[in-house]
Protein backbone atom coordinates (compact mmCIF):
# COMPACT_ATOMS: atom_id res chain seq x y z
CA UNK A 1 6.01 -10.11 -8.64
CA UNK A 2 5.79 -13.95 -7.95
CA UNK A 3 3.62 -15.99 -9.80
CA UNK A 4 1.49 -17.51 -7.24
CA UNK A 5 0.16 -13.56 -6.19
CA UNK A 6 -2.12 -14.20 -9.75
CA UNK A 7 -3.60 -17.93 -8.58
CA UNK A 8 -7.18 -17.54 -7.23
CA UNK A 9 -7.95 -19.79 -4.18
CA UNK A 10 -11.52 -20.58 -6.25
CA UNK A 11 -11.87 -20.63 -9.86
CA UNK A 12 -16.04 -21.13 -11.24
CA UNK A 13 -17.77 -20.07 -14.21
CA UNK A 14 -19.76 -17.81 -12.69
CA UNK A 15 -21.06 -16.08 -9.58
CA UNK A 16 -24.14 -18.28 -9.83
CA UNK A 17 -21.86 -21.69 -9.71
CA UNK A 18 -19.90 -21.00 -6.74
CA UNK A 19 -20.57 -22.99 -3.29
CA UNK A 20 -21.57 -20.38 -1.14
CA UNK A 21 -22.10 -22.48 2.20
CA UNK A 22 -18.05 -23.96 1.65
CA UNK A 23 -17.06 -20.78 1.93
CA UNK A 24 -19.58 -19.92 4.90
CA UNK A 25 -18.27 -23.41 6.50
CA UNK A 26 -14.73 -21.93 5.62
CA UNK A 27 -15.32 -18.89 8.26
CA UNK A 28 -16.06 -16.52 5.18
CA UNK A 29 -18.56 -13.81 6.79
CA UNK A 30 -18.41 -10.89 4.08
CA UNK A 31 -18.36 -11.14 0.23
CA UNK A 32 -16.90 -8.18 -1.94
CA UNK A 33 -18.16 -8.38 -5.06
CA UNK A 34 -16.93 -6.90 -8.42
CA UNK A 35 -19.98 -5.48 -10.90
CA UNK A 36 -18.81 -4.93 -14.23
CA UNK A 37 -17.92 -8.66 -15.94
CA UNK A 38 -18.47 -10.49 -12.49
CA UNK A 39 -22.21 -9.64 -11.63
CA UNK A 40 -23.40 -8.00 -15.11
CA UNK A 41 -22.11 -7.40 -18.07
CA UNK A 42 -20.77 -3.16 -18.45
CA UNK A 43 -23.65 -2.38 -20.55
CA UNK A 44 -26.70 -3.43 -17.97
CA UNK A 45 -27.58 -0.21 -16.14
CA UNK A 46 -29.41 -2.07 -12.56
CA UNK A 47 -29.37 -5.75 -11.40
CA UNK A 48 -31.16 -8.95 -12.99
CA UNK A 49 -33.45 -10.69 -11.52
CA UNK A 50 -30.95 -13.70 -11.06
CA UNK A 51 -28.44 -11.41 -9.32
CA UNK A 52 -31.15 -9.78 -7.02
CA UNK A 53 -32.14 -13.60 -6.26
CA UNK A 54 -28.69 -14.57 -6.00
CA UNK A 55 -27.98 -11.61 -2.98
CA UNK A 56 -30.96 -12.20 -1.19
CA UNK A 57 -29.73 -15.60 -0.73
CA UNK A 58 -26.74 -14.82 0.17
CA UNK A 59 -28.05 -12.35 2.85
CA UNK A 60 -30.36 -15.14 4.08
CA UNK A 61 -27.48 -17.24 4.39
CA UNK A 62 -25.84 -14.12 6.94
CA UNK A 63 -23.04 -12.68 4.47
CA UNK A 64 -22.47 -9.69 4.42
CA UNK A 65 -22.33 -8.53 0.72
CA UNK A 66 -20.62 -5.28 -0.52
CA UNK A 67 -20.34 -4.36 -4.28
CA UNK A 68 -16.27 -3.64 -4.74
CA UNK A 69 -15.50 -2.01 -7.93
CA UNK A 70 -13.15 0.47 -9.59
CA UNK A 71 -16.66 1.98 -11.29
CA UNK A 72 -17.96 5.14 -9.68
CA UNK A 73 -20.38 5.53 -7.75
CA UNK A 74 -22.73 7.06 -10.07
CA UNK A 75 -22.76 3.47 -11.43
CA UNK A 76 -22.79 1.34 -8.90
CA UNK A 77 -25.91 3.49 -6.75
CA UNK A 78 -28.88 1.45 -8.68
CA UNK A 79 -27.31 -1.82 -7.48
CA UNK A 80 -26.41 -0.49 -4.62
CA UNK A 81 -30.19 0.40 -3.96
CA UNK A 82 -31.84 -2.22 -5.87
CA UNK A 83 -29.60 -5.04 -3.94
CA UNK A 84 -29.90 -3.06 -0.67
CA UNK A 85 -25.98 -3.76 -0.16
CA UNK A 86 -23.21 -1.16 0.54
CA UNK A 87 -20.84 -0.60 -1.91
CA UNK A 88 -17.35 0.95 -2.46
CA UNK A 89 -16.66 2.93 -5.32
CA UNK A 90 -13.34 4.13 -7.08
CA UNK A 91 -11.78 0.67 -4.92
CA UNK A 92 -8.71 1.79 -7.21
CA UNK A 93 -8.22 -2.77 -7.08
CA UNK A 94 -5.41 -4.27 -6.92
CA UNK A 95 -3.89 -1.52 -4.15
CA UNK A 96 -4.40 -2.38 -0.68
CA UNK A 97 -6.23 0.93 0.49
CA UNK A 98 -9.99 -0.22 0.16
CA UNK A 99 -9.78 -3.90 0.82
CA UNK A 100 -8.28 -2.57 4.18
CA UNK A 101 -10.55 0.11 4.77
CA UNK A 102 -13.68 -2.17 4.75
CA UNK A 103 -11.86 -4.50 6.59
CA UNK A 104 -11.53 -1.83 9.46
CA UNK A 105 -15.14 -0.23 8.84
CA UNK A 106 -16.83 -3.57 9.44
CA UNK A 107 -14.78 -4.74 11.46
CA UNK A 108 -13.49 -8.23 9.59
CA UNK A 109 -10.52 -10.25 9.66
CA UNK A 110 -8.54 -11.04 7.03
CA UNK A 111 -9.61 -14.66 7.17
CA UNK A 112 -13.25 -13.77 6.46
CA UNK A 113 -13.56 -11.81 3.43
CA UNK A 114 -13.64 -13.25 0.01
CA UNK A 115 -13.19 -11.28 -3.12
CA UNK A 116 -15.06 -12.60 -6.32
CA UNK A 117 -14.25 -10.87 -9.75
CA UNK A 118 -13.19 -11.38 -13.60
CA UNK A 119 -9.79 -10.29 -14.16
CA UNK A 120 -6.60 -11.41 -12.77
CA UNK A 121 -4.96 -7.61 -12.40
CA UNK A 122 -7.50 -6.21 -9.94
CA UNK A 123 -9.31 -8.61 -8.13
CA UNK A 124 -7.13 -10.90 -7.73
CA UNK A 125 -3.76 -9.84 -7.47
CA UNK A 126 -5.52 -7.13 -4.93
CA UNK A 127 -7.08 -9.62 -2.40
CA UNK A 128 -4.31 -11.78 -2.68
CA UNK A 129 -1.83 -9.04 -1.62
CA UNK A 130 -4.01 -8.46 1.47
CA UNK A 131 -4.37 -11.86 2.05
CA UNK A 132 -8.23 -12.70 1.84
CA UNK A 133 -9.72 -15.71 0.03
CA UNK A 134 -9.83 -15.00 -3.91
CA UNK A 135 -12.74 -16.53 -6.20
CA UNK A 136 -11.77 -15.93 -9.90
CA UNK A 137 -15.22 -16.55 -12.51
CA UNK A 138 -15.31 -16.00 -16.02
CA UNK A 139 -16.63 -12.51 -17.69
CA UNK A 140 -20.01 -12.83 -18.17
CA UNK A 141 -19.65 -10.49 -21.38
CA UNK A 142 -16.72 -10.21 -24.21
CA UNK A 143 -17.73 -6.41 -24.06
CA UNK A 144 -15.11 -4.58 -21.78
CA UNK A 145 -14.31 -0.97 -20.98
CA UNK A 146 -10.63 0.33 -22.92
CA UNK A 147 -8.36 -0.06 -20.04
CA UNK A 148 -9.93 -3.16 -19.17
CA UNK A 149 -9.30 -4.44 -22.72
CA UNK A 150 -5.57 -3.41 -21.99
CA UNK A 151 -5.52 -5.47 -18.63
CA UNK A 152 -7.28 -8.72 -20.22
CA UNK A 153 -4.08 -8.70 -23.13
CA UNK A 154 -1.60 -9.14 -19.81
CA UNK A 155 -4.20 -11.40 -18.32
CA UNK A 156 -4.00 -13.68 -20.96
CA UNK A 157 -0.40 -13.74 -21.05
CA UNK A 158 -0.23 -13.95 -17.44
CA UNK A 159 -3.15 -17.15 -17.85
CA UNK A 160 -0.16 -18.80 -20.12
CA UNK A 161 2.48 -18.76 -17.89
CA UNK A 162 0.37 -20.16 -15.47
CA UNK A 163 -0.97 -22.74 -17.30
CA UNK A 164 2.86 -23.89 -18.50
CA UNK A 165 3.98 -23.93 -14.77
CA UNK A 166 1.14 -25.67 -13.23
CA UNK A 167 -0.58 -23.35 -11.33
CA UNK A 168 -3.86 -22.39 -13.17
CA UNK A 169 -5.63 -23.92 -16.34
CA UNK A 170 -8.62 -21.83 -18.29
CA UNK A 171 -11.68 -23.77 -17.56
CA UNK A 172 -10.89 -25.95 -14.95
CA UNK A 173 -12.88 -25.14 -12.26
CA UNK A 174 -11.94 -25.59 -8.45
CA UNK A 175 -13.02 -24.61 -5.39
């Protein structure tokens, strides 16, 4: 797999320092976003205030905002009802499948979806193999699941060799 299939087109700290109206002014009209690491942190059971904040703004400003996660559903309904947002479960990231089956559902081109997660392996390497506009942020938490654990030891590797070619530096934000 090429090297440039792990580069994010955005890299922020966080979901809260990302400029939402460049990507509106970019054409981006829906926002998948990851939950566990991205949003919250794995052990928070229903949305923060700041996040709730955060979605409602982004509503207001017309996205459309859809929690995309490899969680199940069981953990994703609070959000899911507290954010009044759809949601797609067992998104089984980085395959293709999901992204293009809420691409079809709500009827989006490729050109305006974004993807905004924590880990290189899923979120990433997933929207860019589809082809929509990637936003990598840091994990809000050092606490991860096991197999995510596994993922961030070939993420970090994968963070070197990008760093020693040029294409991606740890902390140096872009959008």
């Amino acid at each position: 797999m090429k090297l440039e299939t792990f580069v994010p087109d955005m890299y922020q700290k966080s979901i809260y320092t990302i400029d939402y109206q460049k990507l509106k002014n970019k054409g981006i009209k829906c926002i998948l976003l990851d939950l566990n690491n991205t949003s919250v942190a794995t052990t928070i059971k229903e949305p923060t205030e700041k996040l709730i904040n955060l979605v409602d703004e982004l509503k207001y400003m017309g996205f459309k905002v859809i929690l995309f996660s490899n969680d199940s559903k069981r953990r994703l309904e609070p959000f899911k009802t507290k954010l009044m947002i759809d949601c797609c479960a067992y998104a089984n990231k980085p395959r293709k499948d999901k992204f293009l089956k809420v691409l079809k559902i709500f009827n989006y081109n490729l050109s305006e979806v974004a993807i905004i997660g924590d880990q290189l392996y899923t979120d990433i390497l997933g929207g860019n193999t589809v082809g929509i506009t990637t936003i990598l942020v840091n994990p809000v938490s050092h606490i991860d699941e096991f197999h995510t654990r596994i993922l961030r030891y070939f993420e970090r590797r994968k963070m070197a060799k990008l760093n020693k070619y040029g294409y991606f530096k740890k902390g140096k934000y872009y959008d």
